[in-house]
N, C-alpha and C. Protein backbone atom coordinates (compact mmCIF):
# COMPACT_ATOMS: atom_id res chain seq x y z
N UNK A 1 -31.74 43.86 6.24
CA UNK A 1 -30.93 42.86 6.89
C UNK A 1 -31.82 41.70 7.31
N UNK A 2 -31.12 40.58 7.10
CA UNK A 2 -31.98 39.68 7.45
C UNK A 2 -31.77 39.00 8.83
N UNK A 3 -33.28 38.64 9.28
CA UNK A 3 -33.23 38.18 10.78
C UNK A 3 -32.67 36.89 10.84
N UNK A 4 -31.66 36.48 12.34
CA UNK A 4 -31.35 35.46 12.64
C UNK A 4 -32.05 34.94 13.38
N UNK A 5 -32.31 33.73 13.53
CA UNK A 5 -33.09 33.15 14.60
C UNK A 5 -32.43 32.80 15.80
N UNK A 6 -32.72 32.34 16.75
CA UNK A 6 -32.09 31.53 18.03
C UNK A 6 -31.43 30.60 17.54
N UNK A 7 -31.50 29.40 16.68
CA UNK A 7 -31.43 28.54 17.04
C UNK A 7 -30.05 28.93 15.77
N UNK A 8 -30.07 29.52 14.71
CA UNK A 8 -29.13 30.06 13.85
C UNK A 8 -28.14 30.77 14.84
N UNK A 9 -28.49 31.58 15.57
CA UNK A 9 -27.29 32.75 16.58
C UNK A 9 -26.79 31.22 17.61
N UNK A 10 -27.02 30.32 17.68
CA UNK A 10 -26.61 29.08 18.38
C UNK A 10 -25.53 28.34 17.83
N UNK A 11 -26.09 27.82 16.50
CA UNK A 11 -25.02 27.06 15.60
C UNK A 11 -23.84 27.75 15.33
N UNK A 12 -24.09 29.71 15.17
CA UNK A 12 -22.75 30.44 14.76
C UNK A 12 -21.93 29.94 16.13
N UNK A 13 -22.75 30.09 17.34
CA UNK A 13 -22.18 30.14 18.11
C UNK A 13 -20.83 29.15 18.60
N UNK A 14 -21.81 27.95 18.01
CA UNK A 14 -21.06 26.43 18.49
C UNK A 14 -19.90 26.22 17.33
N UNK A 15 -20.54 27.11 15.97
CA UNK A 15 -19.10 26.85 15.32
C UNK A 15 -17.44 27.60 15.85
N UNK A 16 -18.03 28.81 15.69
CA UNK A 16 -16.79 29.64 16.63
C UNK A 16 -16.37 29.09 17.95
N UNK A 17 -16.82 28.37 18.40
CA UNK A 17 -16.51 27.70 19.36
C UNK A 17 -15.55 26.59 19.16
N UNK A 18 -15.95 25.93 18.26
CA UNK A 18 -15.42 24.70 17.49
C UNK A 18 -14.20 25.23 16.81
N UNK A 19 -14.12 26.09 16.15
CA UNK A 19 -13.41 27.17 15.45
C UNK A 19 -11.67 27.53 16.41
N UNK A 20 -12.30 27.85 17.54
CA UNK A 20 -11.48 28.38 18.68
C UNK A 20 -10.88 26.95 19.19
N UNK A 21 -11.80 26.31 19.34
CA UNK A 21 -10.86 24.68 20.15
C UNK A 21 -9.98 24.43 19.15
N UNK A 22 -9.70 24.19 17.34
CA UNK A 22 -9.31 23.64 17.02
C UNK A 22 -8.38 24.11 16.99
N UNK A 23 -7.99 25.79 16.33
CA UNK A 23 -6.96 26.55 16.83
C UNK A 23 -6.46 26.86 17.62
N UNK A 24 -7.05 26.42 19.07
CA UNK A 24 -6.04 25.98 20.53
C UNK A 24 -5.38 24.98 20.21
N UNK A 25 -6.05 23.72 19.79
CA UNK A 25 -4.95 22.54 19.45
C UNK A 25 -4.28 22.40 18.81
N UNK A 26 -3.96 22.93 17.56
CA UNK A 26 -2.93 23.27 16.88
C UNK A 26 -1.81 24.11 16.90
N UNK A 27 -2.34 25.15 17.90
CA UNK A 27 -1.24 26.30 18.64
C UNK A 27 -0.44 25.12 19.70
N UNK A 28 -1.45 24.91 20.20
CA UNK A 28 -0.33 24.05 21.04
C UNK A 28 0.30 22.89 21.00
N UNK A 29 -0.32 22.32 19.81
CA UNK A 29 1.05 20.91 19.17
C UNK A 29 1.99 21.31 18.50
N UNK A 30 1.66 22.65 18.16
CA UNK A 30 3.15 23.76 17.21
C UNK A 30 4.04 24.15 18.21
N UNK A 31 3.79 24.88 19.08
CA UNK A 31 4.17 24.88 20.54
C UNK A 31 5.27 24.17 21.06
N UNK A 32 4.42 23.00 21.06
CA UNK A 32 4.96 21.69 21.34
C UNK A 32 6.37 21.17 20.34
N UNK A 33 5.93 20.66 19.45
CA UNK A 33 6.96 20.82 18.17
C UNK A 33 7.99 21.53 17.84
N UNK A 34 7.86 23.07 18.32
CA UNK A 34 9.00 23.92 17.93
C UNK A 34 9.61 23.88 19.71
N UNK A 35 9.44 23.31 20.87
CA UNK A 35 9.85 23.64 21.77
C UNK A 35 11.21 22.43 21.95
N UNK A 36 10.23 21.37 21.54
CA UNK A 36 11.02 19.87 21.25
C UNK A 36 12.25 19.70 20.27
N UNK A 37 12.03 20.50 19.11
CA UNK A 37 13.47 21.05 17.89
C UNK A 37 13.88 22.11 18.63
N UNK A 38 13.83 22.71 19.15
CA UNK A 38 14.80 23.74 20.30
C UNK A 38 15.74 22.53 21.21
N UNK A 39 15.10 21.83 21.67
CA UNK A 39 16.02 21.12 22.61
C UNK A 39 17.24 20.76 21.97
N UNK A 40 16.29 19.32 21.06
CA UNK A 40 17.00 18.97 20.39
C UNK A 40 18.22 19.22 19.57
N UNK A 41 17.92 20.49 19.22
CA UNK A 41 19.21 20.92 18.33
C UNK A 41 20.31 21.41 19.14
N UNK A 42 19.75 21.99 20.25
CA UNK A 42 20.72 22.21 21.58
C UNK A 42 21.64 20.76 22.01
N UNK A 43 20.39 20.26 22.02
CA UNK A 43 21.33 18.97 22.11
C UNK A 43 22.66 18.20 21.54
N UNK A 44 22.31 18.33 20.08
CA UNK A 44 23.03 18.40 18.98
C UNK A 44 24.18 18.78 19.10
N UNK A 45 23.34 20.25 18.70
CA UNK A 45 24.99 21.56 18.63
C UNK A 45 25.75 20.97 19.73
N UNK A 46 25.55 20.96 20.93
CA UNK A 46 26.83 20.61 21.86
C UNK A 46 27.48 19.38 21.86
N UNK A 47 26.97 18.55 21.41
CA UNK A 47 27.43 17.04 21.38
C UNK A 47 28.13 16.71 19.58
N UNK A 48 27.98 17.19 18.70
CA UNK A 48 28.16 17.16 17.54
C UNK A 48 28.80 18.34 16.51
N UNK A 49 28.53 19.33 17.29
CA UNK A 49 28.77 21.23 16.73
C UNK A 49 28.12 21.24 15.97
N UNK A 50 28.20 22.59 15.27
CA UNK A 50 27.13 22.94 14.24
C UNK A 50 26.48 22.60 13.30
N UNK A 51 25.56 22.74 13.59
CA UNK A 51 24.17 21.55 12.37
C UNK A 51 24.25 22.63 10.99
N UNK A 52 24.00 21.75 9.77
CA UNK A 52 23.97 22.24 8.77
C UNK A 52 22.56 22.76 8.42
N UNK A 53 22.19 23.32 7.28
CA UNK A 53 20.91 23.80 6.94
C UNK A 53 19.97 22.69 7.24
N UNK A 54 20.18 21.57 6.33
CA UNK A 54 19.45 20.54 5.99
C UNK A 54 18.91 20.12 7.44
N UNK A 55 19.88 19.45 8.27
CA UNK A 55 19.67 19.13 9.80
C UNK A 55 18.39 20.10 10.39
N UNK A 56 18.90 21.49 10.52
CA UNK A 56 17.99 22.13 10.87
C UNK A 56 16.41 22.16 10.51
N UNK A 57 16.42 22.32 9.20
CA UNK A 57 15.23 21.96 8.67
C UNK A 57 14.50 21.42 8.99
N UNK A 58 15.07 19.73 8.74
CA UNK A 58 14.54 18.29 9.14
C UNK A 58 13.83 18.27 10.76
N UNK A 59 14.61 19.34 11.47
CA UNK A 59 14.51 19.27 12.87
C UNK A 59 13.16 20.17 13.29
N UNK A 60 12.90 21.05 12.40
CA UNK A 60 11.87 21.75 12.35
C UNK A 60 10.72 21.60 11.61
N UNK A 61 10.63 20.79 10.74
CA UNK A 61 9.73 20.22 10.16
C UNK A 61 8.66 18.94 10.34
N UNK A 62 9.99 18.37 11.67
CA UNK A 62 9.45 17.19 11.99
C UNK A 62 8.29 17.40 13.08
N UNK A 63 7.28 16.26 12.86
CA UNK A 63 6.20 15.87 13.55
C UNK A 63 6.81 15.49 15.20
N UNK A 64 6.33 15.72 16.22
CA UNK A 64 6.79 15.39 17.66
C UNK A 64 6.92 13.91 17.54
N UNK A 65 7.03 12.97 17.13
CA UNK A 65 6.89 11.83 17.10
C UNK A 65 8.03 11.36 16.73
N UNK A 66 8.68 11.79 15.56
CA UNK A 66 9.56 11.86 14.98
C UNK A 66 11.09 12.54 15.70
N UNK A 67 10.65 13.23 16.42
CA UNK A 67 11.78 14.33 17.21
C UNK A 67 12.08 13.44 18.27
N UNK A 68 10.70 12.84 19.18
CA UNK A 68 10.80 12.08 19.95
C UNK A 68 11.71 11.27 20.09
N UNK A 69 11.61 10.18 19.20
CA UNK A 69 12.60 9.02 18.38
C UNK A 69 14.32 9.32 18.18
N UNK A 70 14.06 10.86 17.52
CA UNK A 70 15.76 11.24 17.62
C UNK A 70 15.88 11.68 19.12
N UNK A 71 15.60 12.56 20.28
CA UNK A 71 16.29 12.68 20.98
C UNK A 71 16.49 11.05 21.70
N UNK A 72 15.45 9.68 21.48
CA UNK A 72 15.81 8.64 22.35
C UNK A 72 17.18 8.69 21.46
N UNK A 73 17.49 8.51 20.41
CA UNK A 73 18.12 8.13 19.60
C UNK A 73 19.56 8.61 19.71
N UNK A 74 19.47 10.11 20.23
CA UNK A 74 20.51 11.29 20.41
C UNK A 74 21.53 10.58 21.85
N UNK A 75 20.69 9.96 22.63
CA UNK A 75 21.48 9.13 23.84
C UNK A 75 22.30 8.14 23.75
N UNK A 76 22.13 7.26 23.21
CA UNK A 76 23.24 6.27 22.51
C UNK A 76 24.08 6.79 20.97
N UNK A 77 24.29 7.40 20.38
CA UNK A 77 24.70 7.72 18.83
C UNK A 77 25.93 8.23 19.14
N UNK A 78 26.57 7.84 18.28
CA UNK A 78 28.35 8.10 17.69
C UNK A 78 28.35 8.96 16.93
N UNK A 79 27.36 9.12 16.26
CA UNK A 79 27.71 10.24 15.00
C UNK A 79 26.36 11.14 14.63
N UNK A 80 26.28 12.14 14.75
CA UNK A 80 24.93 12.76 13.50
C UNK A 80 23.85 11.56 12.91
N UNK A 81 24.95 10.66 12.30
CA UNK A 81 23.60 10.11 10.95
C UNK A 81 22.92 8.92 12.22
N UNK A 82 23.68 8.24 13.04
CA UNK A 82 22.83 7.59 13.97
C UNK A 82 21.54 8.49 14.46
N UNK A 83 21.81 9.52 15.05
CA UNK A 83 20.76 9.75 15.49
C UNK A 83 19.45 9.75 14.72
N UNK A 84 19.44 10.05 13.33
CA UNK A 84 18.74 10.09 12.36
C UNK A 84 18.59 8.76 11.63
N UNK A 85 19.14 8.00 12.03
CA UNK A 85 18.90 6.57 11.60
C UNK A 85 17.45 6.23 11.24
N UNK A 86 16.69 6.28 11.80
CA UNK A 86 15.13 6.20 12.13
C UNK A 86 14.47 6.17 10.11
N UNK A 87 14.92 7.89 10.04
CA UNK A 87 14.08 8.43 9.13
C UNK A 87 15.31 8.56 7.53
């Protein structure tokens, strides 16, 4: 087996480290994302009734940025496709 050095048992170290932050931040903008298409579609469903496949999808696929935009969007809208106007 071959020996590691210090300064090698360091770098593993700082990568797994690096490793671990990035997969915190991504857990939690997914998090984020699927908590925001929960609302939203709640939102929806009661104001519009039942969303079709497609809707759903779109609602789950989308980037927070994007979701953002529809629920401003979800406050003034007459119909489904307003709210989605955006995209």
């Amino acid at each position: 087996m071959r020996y590691v050095t210090s300064v090698e048992r360091l770098a593993i170290q700082r990568g797994i480290q690096q490793g671990e932050q990035i997969g915190e931040q991504r857990g939690e903008l997914r998090g984020a994302q699927k908590g925001e298409a929960a609302v939203i579609q709640r939102l929806l469903t009661k104001r519009f009734g039942s969303l079709n496949a497609e809707t759903l999808t779109r609602l789950q696929t989308a980037p927070c940025e994007q979701l953002e935009s529809w629920a401003e969007n979800l406050l003034d809208a007459a119909t489904l496709d307003e709210v989605f106007k955006d995209n």
